[in-house]
C-alpha atoms as a PDB file:
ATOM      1  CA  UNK A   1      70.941 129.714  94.388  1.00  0.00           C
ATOM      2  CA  UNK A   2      70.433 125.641  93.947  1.00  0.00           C
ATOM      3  CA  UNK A   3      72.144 122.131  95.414  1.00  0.00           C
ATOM      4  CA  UNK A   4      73.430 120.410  92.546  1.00  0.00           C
ATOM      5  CA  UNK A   5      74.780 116.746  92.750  1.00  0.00           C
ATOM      6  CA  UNK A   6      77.305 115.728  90.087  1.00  0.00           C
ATOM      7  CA  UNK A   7      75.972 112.074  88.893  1.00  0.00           C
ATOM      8  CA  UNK A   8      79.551 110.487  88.476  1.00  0.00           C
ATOM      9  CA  UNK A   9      81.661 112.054  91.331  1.00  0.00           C
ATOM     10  CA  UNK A  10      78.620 112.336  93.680  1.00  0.00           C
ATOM     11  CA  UNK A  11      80.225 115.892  95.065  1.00  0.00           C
ATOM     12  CA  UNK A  12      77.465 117.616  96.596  1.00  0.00           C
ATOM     13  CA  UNK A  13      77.095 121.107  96.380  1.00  0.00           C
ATOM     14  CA  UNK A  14      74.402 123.300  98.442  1.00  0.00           C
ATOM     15  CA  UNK A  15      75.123 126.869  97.276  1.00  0.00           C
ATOM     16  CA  UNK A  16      75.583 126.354  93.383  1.00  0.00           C
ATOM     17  CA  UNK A  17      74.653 128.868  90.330  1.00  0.00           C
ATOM     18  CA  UNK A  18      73.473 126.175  88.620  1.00  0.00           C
ATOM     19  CA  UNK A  19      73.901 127.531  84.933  1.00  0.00           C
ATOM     20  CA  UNK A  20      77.448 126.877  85.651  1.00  0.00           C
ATOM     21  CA  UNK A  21      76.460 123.074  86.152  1.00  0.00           C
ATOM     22  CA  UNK A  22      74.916 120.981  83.215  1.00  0.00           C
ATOM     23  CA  UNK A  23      72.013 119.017  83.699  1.00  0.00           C
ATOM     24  CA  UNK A  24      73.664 115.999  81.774  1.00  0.00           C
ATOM     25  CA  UNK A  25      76.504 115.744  84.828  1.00  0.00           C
ATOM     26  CA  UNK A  26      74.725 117.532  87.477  1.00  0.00           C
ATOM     27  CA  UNK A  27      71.141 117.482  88.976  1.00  0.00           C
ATOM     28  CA  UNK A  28      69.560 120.239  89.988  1.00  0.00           C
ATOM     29  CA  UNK A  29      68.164 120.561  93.844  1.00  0.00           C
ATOM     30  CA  UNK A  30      68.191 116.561  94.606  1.00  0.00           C
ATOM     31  CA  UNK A  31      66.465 115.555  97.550  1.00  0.00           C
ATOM     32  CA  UNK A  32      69.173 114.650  99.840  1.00  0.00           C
ATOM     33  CA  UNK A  33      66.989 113.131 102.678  1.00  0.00           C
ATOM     34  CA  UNK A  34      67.327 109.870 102.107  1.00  0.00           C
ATOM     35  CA  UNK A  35      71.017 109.412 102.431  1.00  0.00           C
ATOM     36  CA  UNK A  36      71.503 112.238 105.000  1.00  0.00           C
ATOM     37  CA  UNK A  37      74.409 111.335 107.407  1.00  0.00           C
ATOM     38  CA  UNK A  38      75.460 108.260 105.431  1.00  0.00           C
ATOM     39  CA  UNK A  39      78.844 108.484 103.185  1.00  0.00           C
ATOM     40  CA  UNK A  40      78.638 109.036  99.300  1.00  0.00           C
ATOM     41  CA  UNK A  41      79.791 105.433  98.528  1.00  0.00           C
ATOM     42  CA  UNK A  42      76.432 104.151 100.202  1.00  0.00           C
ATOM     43  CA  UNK A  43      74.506 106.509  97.737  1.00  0.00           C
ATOM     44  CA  UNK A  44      73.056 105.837  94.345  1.00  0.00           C
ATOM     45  CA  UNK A  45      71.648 107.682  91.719  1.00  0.00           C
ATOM     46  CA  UNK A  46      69.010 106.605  89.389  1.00  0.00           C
ATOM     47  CA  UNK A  47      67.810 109.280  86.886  1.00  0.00           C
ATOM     48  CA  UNK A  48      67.244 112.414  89.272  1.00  0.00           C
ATOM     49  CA  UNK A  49      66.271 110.436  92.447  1.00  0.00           C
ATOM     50  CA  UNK A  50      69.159 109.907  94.900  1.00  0.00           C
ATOM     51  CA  UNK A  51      68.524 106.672  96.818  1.00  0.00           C
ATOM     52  CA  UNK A  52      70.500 105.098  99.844  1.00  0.00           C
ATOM     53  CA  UNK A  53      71.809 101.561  99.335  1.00  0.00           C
ATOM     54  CA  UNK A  54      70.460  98.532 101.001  1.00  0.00           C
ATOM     55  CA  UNK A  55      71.857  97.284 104.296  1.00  0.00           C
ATOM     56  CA  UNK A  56      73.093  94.298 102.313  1.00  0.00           C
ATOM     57  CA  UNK A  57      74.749  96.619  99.712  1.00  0.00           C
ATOM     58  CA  UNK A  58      76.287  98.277 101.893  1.00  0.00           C
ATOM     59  CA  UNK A  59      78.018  95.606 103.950  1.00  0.00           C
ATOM     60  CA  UNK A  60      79.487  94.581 100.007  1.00  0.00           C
ATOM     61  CA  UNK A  61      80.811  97.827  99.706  1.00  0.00           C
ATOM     62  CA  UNK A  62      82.457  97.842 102.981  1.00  0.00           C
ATOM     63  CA  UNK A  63      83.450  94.082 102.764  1.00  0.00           C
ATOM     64  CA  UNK A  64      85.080  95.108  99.143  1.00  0.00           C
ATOM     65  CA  UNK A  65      86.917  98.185 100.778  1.00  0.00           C
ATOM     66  CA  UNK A  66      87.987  95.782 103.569  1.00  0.00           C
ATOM     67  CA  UNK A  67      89.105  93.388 100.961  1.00  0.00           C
ATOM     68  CA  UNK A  68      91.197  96.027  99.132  1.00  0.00           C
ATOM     69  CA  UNK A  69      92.907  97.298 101.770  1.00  0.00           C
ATOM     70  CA  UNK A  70      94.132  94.168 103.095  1.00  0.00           C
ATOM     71  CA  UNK A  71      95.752  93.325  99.600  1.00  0.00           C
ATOM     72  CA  UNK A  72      97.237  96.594  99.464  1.00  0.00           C
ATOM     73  CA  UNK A  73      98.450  96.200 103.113  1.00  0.00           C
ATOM     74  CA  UNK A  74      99.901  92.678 102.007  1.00  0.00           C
ATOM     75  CA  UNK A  75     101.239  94.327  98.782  1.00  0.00           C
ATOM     76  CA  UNK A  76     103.651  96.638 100.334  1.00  0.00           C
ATOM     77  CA  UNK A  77     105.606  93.460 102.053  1.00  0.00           C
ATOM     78  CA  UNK A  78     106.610  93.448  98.146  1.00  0.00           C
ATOM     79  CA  UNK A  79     108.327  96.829  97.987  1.00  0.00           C
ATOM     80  CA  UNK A  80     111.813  96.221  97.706  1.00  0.00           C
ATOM     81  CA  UNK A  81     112.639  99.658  99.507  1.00  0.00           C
ATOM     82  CA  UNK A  82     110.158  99.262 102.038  1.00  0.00           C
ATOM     83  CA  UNK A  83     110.694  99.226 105.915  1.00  0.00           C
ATOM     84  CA  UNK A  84     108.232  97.110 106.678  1.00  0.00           C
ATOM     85  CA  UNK A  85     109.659  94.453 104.121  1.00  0.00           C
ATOM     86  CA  UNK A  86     112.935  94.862 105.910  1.00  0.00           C
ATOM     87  CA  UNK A  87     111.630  93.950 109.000  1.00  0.00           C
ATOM     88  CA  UNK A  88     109.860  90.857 107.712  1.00  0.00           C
ATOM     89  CA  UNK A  89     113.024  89.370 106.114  1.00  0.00           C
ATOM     90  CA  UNK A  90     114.722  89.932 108.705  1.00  0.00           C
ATOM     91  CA  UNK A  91     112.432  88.507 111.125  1.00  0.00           C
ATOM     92  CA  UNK A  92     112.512  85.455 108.588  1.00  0.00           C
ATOM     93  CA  UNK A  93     116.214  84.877 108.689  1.00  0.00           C
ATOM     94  CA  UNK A  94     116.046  85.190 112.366  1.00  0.00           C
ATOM     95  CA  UNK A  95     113.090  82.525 112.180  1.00  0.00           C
ATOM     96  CA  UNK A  96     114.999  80.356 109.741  1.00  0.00           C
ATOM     97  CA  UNK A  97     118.428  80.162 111.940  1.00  0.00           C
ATOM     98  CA  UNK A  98     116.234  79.279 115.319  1.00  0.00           C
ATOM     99  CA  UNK A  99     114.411  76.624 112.836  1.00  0.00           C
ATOM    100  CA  UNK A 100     117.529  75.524 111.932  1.00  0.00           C
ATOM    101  CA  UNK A 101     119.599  74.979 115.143  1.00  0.00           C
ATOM    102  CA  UNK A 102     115.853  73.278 116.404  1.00  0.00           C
ATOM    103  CA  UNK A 103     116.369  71.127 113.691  1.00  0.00           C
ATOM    104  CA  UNK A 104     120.425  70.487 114.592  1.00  0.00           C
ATOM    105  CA  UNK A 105     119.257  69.112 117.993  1.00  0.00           C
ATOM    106  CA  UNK A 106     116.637  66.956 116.867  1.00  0.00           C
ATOM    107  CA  UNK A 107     119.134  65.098 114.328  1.00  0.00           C
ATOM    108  CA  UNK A 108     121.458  64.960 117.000  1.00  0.00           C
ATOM    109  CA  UNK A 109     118.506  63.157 119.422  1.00  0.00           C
ATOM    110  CA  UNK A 110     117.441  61.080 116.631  1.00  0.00           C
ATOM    111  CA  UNK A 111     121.128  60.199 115.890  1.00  0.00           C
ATOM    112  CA  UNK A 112     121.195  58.877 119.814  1.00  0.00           C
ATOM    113  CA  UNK A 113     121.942  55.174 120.982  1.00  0.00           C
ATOM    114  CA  UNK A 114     120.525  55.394 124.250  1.00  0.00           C
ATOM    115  CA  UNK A 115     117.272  55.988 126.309  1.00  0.00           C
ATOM    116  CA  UNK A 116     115.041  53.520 123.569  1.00  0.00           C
ATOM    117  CA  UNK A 117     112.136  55.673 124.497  1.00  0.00           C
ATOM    118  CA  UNK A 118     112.916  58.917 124.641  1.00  0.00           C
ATOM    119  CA  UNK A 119     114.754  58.437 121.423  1.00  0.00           C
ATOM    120  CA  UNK A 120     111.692  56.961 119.445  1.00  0.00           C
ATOM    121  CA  UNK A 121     109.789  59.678 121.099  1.00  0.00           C
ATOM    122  CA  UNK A 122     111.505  62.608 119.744  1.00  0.00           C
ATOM    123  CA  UNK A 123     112.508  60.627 116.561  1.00  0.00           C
ATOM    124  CA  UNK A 124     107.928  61.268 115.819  1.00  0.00           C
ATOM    125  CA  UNK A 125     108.524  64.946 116.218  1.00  0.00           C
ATOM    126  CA  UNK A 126     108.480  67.044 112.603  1.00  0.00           C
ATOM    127  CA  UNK A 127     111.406  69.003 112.247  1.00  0.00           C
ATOM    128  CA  UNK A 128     110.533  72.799 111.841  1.00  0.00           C
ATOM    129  CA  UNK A 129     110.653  74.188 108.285  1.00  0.00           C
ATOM    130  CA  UNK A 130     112.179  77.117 107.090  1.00  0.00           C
ATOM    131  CA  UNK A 131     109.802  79.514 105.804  1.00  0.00           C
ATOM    132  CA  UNK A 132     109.971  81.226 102.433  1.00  0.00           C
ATOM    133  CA  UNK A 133     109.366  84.949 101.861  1.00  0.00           C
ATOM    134  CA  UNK A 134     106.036  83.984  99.961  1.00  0.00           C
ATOM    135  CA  UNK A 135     104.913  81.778 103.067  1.00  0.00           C
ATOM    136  CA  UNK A 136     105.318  85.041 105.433  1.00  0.00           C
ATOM    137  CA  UNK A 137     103.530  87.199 103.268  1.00  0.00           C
ATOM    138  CA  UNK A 138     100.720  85.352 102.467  1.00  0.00           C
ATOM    139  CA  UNK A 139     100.924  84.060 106.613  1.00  0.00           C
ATOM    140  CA  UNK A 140     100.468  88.060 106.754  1.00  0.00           C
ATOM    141  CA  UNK A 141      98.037  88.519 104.745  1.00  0.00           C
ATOM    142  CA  UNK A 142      95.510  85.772 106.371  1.00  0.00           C
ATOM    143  CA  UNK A 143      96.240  87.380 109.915  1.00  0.00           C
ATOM    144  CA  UNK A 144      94.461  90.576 108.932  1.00  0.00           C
ATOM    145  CA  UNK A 145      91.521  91.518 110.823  1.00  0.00           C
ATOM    146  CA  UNK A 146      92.074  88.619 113.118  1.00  0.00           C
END
């Protein structure tokens, strides 16, 4: 009995009758030492010789995967059916009515004829915006891994 290491899928196997496994997919007895107790997505394979990425490599691959599973996390806020998007809208709409009554008092400050100062004071303040659906999600998505 052999190892054999499938090139594409990088599926190890240590106990293998390796007539059953093609030298054009598989190879035969690698030497494994070099990537010993590191995940198969920090290996590569280069003819016969299995190799362990650099450090720098590595952080790419993990930085891509981090990347990837922030869209997809970001991504579901887009499912119609989704819980999660549930709660967001309605999080929004709450968000949007307290914006909105903010908003009501300010005009009715602004709209004021007495107390000069206080009136030019809180006529500088910015009303709150509403937010859209788009502006939560991508608000969301920038908040990952922060």
């Amino acid at each position: 009995m052999a190892s054999v290491l499938n090139r594409t899928t990088k599926i190890f196997i240590s106990s293998a009758n390796t007539p059953d496994y093609p030298t054009a997919q598989w190879i035969i007895n690698p030497d494994m030492t070099a990537v010993v107790g590191f995940p198969f997505i920090y290996w590569t394979i280069t003819g016969d010789v299995v190799t362990l990425m650099t450090p720098a490599q590595r952080a790419a691959v993990d930085a891509a995967l981090l990347s990837a599973a922030r869209d997809a996390a970001a991504a579901q806020l887009q499912r119609t059916e989704d819980v999660l998007r549930a709660f967001m809208l309605a999080v929004l709409e709450e968000l949007n009515l307290h914006a909105d009554k903010f908003n009501s008092i300010l005009t009715a400050i602004d709209n004021g004829a007495t107390l000069a100062q206080v009136k030019t004071g809180i006529a500088a303040i910015a009303d709150y915006p509403t937010r859209t659906e788009a502006q939560l999600r991508t608000s969301v998505r920038n908040k990952l891994g922060t």
